[in-house]
Every structure is written in C-alpha cells, then in structure tokens.
N, C-alpha and C. Protein backbone atom coordinates (compact mmCIF):
# COMPACT_ATOMS: atom_id res chain seq x y z
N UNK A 1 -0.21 -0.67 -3.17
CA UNK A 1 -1.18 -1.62 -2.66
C UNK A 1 -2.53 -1.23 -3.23
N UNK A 2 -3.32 -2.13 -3.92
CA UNK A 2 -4.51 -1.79 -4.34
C UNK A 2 -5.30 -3.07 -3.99
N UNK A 3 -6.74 -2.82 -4.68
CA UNK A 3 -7.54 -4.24 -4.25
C UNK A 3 -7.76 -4.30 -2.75
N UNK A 4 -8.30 -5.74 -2.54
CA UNK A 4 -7.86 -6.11 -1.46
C UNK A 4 -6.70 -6.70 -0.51
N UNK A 5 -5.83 -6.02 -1.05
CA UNK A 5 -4.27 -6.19 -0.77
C UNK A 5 -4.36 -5.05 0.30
N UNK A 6 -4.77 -3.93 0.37
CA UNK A 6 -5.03 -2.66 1.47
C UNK A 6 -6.12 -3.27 2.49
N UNK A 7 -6.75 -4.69 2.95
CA UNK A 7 -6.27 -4.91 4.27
C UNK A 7 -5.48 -5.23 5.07
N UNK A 8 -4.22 -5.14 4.49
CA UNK A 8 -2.95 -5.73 5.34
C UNK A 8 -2.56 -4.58 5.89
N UNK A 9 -2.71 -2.99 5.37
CA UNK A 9 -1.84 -2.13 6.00
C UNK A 9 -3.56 -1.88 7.11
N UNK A 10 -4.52 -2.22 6.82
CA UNK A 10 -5.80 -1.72 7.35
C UNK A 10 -5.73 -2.75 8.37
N UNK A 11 -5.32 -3.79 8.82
CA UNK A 11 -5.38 -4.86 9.70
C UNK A 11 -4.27 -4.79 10.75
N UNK A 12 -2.67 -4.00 9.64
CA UNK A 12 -2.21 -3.71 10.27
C UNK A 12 -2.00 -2.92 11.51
N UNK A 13 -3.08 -1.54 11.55
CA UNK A 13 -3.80 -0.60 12.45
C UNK A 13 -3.63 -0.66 13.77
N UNK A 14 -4.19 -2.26 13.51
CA UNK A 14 -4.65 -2.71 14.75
C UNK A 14 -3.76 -4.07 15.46
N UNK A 15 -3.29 -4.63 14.46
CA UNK A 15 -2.83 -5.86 14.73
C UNK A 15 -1.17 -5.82 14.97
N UNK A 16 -0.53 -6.13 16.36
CA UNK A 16 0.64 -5.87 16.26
C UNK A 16 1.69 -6.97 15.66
N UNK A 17 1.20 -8.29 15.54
CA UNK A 17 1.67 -8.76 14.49
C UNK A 17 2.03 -8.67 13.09
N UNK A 18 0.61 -8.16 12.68
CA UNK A 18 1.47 -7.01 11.06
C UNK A 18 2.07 -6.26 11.24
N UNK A 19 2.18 -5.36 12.78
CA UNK A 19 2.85 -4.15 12.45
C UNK A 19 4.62 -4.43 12.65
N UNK A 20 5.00 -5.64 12.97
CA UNK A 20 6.08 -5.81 13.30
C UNK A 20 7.35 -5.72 11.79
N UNK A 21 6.35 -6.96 10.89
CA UNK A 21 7.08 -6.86 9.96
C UNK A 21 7.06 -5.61 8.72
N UNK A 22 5.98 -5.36 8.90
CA UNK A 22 5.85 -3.85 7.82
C UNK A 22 6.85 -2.96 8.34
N UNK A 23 7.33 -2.77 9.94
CA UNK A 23 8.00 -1.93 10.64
C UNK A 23 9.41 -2.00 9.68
N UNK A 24 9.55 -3.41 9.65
CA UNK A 24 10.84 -4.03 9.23
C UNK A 24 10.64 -3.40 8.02
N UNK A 25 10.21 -3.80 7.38
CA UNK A 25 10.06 -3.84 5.81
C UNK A 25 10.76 -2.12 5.46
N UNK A 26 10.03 -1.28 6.08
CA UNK A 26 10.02 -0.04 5.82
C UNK A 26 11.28 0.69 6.90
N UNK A 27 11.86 0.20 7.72
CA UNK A 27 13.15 0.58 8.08
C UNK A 27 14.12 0.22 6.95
N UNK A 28 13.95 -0.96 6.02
CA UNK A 28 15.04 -1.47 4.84
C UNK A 28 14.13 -0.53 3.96
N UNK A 29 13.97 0.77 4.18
CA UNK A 29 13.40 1.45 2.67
C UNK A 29 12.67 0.60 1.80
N UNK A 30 11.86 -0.03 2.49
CA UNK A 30 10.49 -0.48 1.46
C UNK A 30 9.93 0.49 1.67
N UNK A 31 9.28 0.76 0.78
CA UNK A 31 7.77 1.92 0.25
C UNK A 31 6.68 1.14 -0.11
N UNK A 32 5.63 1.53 0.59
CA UNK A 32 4.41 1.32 -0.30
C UNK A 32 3.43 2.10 -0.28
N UNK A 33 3.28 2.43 -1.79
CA UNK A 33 2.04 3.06 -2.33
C UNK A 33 0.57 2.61 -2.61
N UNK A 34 -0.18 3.55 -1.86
CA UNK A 34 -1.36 2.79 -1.78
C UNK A 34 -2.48 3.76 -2.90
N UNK A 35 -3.69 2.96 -3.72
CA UNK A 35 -4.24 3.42 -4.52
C UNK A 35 -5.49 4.11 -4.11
N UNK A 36 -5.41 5.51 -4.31
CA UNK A 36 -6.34 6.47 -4.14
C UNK A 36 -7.96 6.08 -4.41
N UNK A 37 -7.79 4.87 -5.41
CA UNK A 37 -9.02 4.31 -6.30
C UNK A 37 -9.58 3.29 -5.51
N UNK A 38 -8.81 2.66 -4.66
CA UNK A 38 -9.51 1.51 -4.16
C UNK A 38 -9.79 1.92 -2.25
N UNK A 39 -9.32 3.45 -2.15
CA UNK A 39 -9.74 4.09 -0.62
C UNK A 39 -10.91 4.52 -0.71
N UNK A 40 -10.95 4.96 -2.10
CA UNK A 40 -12.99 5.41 -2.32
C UNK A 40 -13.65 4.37 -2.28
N UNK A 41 -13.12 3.55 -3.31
CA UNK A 41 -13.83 2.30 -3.54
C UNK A 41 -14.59 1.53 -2.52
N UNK A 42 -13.24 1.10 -1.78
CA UNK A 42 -14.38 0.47 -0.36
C UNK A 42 -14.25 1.18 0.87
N UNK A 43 -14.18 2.25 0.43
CA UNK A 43 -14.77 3.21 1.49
C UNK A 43 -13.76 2.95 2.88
N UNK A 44 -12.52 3.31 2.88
CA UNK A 44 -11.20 3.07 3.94
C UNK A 44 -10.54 4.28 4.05
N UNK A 45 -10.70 5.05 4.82
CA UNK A 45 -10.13 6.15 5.41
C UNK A 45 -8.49 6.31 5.24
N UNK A 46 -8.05 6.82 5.05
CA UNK A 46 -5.79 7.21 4.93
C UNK A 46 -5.57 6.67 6.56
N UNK A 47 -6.43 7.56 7.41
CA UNK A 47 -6.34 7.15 8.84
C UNK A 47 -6.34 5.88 9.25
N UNK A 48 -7.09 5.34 8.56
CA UNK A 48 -7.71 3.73 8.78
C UNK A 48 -6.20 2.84 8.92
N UNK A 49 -5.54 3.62 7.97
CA UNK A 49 -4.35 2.29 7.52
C UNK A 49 -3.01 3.12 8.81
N UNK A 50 -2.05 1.44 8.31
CA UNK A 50 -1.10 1.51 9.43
C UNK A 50 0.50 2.51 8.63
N UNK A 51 0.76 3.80 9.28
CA UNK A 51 1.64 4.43 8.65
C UNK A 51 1.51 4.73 7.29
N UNK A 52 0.30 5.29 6.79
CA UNK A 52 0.35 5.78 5.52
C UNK A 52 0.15 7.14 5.54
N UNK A 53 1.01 7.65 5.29
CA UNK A 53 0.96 9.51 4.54
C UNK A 53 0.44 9.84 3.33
N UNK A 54 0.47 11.33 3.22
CA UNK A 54 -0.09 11.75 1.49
C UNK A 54 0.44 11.59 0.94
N UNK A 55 1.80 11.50 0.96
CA UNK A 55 2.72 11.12 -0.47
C UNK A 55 2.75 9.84 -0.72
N UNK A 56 2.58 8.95 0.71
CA UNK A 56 2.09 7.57 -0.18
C UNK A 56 1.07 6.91 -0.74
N UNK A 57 -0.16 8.01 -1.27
CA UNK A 57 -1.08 7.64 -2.22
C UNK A 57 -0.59 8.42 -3.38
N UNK A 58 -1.28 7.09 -4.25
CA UNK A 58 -1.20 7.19 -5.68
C UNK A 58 -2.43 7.26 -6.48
N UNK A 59 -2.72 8.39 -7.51
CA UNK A 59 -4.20 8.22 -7.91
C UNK A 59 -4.79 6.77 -8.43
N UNK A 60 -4.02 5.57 -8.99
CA UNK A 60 -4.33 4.36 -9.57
C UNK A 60 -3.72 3.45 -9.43
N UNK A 61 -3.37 3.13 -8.68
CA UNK A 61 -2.42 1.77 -8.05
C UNK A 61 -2.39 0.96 -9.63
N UNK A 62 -3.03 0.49 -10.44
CA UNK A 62 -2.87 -0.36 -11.51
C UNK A 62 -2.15 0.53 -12.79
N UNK A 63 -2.59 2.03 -12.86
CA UNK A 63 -1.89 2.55 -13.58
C UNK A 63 -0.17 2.60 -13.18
N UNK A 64 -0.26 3.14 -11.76
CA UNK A 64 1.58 3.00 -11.09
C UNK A 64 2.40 1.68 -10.92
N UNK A 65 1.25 0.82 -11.26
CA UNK A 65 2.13 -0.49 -11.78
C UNK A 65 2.64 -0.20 -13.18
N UNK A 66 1.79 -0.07 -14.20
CA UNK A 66 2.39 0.12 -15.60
C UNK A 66 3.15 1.12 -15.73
N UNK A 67 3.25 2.03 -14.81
CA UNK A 67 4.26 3.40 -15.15
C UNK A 67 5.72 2.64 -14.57
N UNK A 68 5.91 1.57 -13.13
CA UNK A 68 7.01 1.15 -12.52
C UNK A 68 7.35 -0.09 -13.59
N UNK A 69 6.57 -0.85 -14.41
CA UNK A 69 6.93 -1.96 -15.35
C UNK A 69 7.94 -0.90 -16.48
N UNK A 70 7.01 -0.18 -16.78
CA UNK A 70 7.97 1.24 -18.16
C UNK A 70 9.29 1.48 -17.49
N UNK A 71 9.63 1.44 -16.26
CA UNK A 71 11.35 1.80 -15.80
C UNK A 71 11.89 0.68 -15.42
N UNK A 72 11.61 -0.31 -16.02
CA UNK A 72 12.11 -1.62 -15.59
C UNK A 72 11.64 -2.71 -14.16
N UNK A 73 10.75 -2.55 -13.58
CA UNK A 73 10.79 -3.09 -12.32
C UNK A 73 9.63 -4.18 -12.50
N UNK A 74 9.34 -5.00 -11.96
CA UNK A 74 8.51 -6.53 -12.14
C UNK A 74 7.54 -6.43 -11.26
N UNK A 75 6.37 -6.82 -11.89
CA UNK A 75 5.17 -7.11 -10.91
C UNK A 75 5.06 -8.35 -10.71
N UNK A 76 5.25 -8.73 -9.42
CA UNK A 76 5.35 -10.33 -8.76
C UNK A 76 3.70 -10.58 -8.14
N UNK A 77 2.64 -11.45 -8.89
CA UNK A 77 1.39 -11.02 -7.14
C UNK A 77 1.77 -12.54 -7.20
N UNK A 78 1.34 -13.08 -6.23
CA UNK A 78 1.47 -14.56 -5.71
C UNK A 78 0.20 -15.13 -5.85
C-alpha cells in the first residue's frame, strides 16, 4: 500500500466497517505491505494503521511493485 491508498488501513483504525473486510482479507492470507516512503511522507505513524507490523513495511512500495512484476505477479490499480 503506498500513496494515498494507506488511508484505508489508517481509516481502518478506527472504522469497524473497514476492519471487517481487511479481517477477511487477511484470514485468506492476504498480505499487505505498506511503504516506508509514504509513512514519512505524510507523516502516519505504523501505530496509526489497522494491524500493521514491522515486517509489513517495505522501504518503497513502488520499487516492491517492480521487484513483485520481476516474479511474475500483476499490478491491477482501478
């Protein structure tokens, strides 16, 4: 998650409507990695967000896209 795509886990926090389906999401082994670059950026605390640990930051969310495109996997944004 980079951009402003990291208010959904940041909205999530608080909101038990996001937290229902992220719950889901991540009981079916979804992962998401969130970008180290865009927590400085606008200034959002690890705490801030809903269920994020240290291993799920990544130093560049845009670089760990191009490293997950290199092993085959698709970047979908809508």
């Amino acid at each position: 998650i980079h951009s402003n795509g990291i208010y959904l886990l940041k909205n999530a926090s608080t909101d038990e409507k996001l937290k229902a389906p992220l719950a889901s999401l991540k009981a079916q082994n979804v992962g998401f990695e969130v970008c180290a670059n865009t927590l400085k950026g606008k200034k959002i605390a690890q705490s801030d967000l809903y269920e994020v640990f240290d291993e799920d930051i990544v130093p560049s969310g845009v670089a760990e896209l191009s490293h997950l495109q290199q092993q085959g996997y698709t970047y979908i944004k809508p």
